[in-house]
C-alpha atoms as a PDB file:
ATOM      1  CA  UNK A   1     -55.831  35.675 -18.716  1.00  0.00           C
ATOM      2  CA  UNK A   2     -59.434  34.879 -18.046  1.00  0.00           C
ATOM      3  CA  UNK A   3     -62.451  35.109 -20.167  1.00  0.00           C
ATOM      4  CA  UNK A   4     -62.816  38.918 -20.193  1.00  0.00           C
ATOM      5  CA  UNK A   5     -59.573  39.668 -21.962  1.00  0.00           C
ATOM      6  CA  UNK A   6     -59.446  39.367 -25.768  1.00  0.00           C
ATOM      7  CA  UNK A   7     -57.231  40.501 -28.396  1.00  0.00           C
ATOM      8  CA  UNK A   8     -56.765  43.885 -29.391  1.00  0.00           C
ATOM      9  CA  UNK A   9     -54.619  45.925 -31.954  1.00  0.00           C
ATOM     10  CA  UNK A  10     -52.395  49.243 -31.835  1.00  0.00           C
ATOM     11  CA  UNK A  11     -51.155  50.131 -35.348  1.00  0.00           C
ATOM     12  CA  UNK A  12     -48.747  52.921 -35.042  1.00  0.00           C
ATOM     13  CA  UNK A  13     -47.766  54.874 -37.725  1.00  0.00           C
ATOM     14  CA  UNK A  14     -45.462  57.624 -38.016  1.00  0.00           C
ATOM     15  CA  UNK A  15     -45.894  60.166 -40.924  1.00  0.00           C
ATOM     16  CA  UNK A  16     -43.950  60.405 -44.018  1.00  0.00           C
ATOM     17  CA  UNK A  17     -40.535  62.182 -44.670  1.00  0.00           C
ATOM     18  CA  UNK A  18     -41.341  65.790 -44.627  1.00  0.00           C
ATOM     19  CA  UNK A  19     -40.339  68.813 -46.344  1.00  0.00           C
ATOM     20  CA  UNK A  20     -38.118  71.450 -44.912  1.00  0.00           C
ATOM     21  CA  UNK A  21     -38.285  73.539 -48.254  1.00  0.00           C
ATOM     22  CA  UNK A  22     -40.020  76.483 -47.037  1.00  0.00           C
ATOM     23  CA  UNK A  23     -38.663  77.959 -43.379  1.00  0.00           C
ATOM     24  CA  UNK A  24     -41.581  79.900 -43.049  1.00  0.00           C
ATOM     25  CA  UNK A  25     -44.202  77.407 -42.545  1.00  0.00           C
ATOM     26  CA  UNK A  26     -44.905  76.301 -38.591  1.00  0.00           C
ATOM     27  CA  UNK A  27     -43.581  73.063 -37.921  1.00  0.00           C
ATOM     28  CA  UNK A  28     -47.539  71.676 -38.008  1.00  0.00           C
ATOM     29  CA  UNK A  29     -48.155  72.894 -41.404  1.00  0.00           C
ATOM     30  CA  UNK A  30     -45.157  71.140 -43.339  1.00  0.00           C
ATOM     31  CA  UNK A  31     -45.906  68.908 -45.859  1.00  0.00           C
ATOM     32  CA  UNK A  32     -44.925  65.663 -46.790  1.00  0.00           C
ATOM     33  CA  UNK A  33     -41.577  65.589 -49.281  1.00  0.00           C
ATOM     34  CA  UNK A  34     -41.522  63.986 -52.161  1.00  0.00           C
ATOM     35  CA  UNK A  35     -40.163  60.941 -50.941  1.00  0.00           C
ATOM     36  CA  UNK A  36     -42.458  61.133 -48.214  1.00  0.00           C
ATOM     37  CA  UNK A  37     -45.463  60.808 -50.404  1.00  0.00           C
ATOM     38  CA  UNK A  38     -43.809  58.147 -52.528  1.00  0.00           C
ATOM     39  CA  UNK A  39     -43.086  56.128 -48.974  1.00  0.00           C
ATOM     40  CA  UNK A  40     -47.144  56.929 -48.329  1.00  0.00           C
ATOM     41  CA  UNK A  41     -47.964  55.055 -51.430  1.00  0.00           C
ATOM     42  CA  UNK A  42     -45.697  52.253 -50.749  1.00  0.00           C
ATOM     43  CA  UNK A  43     -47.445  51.865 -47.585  1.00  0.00           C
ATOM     44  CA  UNK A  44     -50.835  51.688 -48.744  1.00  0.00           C
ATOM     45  CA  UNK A  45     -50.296  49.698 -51.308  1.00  0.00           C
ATOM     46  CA  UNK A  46     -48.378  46.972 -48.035  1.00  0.00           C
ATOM     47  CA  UNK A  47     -51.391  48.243 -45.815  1.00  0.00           C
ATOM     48  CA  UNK A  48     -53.703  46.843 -48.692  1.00  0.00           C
ATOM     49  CA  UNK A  49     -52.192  43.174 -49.304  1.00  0.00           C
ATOM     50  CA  UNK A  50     -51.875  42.724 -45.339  1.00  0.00           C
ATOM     51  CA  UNK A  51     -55.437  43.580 -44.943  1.00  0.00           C
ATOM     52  CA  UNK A  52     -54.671  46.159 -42.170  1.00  0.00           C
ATOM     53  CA  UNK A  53     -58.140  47.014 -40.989  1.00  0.00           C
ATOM     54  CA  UNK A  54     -58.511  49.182 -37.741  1.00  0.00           C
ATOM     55  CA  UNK A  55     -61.457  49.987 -36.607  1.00  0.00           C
ATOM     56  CA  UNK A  56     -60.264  53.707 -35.839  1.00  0.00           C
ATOM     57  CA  UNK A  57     -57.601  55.798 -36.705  1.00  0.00           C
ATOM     58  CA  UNK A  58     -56.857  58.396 -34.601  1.00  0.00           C
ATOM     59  CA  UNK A  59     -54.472  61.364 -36.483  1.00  0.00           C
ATOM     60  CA  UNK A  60     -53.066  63.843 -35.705  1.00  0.00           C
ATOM     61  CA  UNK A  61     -54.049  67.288 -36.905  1.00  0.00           C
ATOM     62  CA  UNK A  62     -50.619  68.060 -38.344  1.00  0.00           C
ATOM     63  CA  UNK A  63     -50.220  68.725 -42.360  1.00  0.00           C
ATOM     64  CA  UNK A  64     -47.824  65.962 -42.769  1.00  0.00           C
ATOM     65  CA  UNK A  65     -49.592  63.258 -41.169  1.00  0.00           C
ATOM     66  CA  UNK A  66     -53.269  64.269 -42.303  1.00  0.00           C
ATOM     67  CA  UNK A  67     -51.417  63.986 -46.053  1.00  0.00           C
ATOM     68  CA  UNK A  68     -49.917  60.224 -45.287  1.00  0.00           C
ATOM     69  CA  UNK A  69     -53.685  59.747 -43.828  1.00  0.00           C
ATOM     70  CA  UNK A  70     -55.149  60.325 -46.796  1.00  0.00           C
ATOM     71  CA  UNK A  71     -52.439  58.291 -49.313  1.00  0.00           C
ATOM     72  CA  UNK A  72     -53.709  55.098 -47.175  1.00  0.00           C
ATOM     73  CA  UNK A  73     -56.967  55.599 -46.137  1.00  0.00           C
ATOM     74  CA  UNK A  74     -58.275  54.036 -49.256  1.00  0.00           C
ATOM     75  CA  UNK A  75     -56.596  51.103 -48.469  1.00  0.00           C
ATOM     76  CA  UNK A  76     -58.063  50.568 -44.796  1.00  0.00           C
ATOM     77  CA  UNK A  77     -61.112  49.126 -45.684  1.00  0.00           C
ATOM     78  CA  UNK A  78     -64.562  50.983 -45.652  1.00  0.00           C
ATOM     79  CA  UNK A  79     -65.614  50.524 -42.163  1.00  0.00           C
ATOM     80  CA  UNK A  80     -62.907  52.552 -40.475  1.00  0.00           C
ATOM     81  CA  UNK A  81     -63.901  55.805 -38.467  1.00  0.00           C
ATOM     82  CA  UNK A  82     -61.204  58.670 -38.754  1.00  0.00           C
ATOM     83  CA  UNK A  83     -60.748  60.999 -36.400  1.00  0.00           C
ATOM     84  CA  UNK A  84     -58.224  64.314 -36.485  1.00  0.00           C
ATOM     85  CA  UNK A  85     -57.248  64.196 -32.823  1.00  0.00           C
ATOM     86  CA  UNK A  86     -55.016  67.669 -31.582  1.00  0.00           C
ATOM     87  CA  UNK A  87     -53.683  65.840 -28.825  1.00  0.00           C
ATOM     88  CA  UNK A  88     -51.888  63.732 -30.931  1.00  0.00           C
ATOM     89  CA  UNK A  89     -49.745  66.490 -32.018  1.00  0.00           C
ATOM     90  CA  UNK A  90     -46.008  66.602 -30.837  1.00  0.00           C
ATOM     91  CA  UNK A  91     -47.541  63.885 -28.109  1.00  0.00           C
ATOM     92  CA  UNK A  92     -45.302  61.876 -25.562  1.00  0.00           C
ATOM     93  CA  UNK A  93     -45.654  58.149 -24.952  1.00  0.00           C
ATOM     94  CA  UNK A  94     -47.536  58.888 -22.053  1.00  0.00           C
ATOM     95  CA  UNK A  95     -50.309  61.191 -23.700  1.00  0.00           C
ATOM     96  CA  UNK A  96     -50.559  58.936 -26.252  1.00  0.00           C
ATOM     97  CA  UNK A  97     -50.962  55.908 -23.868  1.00  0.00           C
ATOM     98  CA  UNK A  98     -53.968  57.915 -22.350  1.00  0.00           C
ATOM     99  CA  UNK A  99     -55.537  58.319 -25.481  1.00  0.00           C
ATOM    100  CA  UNK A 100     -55.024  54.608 -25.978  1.00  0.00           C
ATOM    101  CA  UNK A 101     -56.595  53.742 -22.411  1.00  0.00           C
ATOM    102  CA  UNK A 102     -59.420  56.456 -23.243  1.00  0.00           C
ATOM    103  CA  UNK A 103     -60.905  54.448 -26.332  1.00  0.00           C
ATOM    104  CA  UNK A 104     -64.470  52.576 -26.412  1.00  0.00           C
ATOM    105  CA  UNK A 105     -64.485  49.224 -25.201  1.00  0.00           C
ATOM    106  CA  UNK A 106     -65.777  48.332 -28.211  1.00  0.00           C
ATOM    107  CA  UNK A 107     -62.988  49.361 -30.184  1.00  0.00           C
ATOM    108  CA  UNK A 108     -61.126  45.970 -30.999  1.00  0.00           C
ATOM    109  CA  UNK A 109     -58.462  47.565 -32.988  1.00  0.00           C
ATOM    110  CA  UNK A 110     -56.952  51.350 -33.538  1.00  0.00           C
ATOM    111  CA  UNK A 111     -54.069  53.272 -35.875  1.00  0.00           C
ATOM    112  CA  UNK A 112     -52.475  55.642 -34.456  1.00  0.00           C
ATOM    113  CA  UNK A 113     -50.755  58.869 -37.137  1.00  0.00           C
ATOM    114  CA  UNK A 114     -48.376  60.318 -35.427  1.00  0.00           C
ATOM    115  CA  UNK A 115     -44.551  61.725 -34.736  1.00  0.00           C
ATOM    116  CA  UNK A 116     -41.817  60.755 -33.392  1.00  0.00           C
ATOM    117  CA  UNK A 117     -40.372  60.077 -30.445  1.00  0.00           C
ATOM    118  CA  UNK A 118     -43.495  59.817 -29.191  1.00  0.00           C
ATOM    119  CA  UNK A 119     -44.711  57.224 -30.988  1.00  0.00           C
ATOM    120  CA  UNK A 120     -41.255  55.200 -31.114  1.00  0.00           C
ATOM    121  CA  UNK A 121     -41.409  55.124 -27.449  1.00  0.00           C
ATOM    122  CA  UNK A 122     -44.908  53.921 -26.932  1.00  0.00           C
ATOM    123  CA  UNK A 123     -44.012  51.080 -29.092  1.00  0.00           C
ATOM    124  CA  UNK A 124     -41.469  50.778 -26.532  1.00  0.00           C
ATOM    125  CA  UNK A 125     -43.149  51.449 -23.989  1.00  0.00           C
ATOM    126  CA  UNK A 126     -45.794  48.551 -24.680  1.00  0.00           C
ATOM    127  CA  UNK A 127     -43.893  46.015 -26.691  1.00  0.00           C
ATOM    128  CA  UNK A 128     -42.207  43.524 -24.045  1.00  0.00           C
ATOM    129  CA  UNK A 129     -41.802  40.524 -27.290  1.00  0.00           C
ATOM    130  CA  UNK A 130     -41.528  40.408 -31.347  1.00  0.00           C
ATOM    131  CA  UNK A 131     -39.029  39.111 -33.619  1.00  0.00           C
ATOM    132  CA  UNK A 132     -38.665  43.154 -34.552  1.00  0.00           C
ATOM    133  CA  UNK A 133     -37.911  44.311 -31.424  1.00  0.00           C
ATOM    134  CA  UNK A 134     -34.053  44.907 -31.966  1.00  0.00           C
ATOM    135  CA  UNK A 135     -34.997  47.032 -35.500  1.00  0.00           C
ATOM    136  CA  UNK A 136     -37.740  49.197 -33.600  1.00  0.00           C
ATOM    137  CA  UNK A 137     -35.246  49.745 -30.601  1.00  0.00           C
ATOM    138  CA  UNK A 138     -32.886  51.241 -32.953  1.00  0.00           C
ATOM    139  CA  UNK A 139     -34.958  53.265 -35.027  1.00  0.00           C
ATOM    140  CA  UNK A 140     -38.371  54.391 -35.961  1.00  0.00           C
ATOM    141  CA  UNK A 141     -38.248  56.458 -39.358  1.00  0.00           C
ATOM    142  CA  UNK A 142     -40.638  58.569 -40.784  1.00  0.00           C
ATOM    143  CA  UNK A 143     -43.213  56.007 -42.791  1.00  0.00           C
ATOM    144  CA  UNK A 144     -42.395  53.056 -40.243  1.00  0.00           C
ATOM    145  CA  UNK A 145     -45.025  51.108 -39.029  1.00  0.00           C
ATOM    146  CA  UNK A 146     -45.593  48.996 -36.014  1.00  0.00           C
ATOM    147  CA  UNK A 147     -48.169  46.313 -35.506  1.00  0.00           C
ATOM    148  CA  UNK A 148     -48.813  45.520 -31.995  1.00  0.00           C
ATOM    149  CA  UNK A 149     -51.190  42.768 -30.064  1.00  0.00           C
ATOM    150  CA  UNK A 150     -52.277  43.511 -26.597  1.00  0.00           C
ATOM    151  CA  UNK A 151     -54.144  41.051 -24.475  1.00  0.00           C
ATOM    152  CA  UNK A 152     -56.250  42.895 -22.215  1.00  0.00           C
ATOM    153  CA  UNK A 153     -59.491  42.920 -20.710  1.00  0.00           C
ATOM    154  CA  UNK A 154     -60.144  46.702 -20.907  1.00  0.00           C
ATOM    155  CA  UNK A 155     -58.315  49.610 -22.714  1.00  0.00           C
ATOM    156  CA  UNK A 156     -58.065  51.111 -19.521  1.00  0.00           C
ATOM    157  CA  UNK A 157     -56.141  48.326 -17.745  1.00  0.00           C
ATOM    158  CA  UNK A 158     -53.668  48.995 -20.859  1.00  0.00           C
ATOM    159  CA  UNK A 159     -49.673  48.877 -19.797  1.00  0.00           C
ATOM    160  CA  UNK A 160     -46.254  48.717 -19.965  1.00  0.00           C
ATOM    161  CA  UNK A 161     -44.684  45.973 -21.129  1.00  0.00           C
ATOM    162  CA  UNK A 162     -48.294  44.148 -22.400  1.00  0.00           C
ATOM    163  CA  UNK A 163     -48.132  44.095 -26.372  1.00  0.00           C
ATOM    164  CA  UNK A 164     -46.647  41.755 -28.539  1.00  0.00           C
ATOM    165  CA  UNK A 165     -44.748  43.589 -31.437  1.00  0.00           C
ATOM    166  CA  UNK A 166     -46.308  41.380 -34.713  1.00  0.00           C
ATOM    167  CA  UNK A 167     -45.250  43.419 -37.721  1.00  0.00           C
ATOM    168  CA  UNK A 168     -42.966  45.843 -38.301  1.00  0.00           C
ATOM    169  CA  UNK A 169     -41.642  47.595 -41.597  1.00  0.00           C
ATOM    170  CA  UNK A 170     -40.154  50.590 -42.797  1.00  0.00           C
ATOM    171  CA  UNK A 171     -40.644  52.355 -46.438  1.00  0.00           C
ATOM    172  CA  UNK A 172     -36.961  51.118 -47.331  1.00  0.00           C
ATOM    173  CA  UNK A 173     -38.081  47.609 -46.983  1.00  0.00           C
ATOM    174  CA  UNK A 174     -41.158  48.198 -49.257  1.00  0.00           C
ATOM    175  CA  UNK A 175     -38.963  48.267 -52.513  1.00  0.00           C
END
């Protein structure tokens, strides 16, 4: 790659478990379960001692995802700019993509809040390497997050098959 392309960061993560308890509530207003929040913590606490810092985090506007927002947001460092994006919701890889290639150059690094499959298959989508590309393949649970490093001169020029897949863990593993 020549001199214009540096190193930028996609941090996907998909929401905590949520709760099906009440079958009256839209599918966008369901909260995070218990065990969801608990996973939430767990994460912020791992988001904290690997110094995850994005510059934004894009979320989406659902209930569930706005709640695991705000369980790790203290842990993302003070400079971060959050934004509730309702695209996000219920978005495939290919919406989300566009919101990746629609980003500031500036913008060296970005989180993404979000569900699944759409998420899971970005990662996809963009990882083409990483020693956790078998475990993401298989499975991309609610709470999972996936670290991934794209060479690239422009967010726009962003593509398949680009990212390196650096880090990638799921509540289970947290302990």
């Amino acid at each position: 790659m020549d001199e214009q392309s540096r190193n930028r960061t996609v941090i996907l993560l998909r929401h905590g478990k949520s709760s099906w308890s009440d079958s009256t509530l839209a599918d966008i207003d369901r909260p995070l379960a218990p065990r969801g929040e608990r996973a939430a913590r767990k994460l912020a606490k791992y988001i904290r001692q690997k110094r995850v810092r994005p510059a934004l985090v894009l979320c989406s506007p659902a209930l569930r995802t706005r709640q695991t927002l705000e369980a790790i947001e203290a842990s993302l460092g003070k400079r971060c700019v959050v934004e509730v994006v309702p695209e996000l919701y219920a978005a495939s890889e290919q919406e989300l993509l566009e919101q990746l290639q629609a980003l500031p150059e500036p913008v060296t690094s970005v989180m993404l809040i979000g569900h699944n499959p759409g998420l899971q298959d970005l990662a996809l989508l963009l990882a083409s390497r990483g020693a956790c590309l078998p475990q993401l393949e298989e499975k991309f649970p609610t709470g999972a997050l996936a670290t991934l490093v794209v060479c690239s001169e422009s967010w726009t020029a962003l593509g398949p098959g680009e990212a390196e897949l650096i880090d990638y863990v799921v509540p289970s593993q947290l302990g």
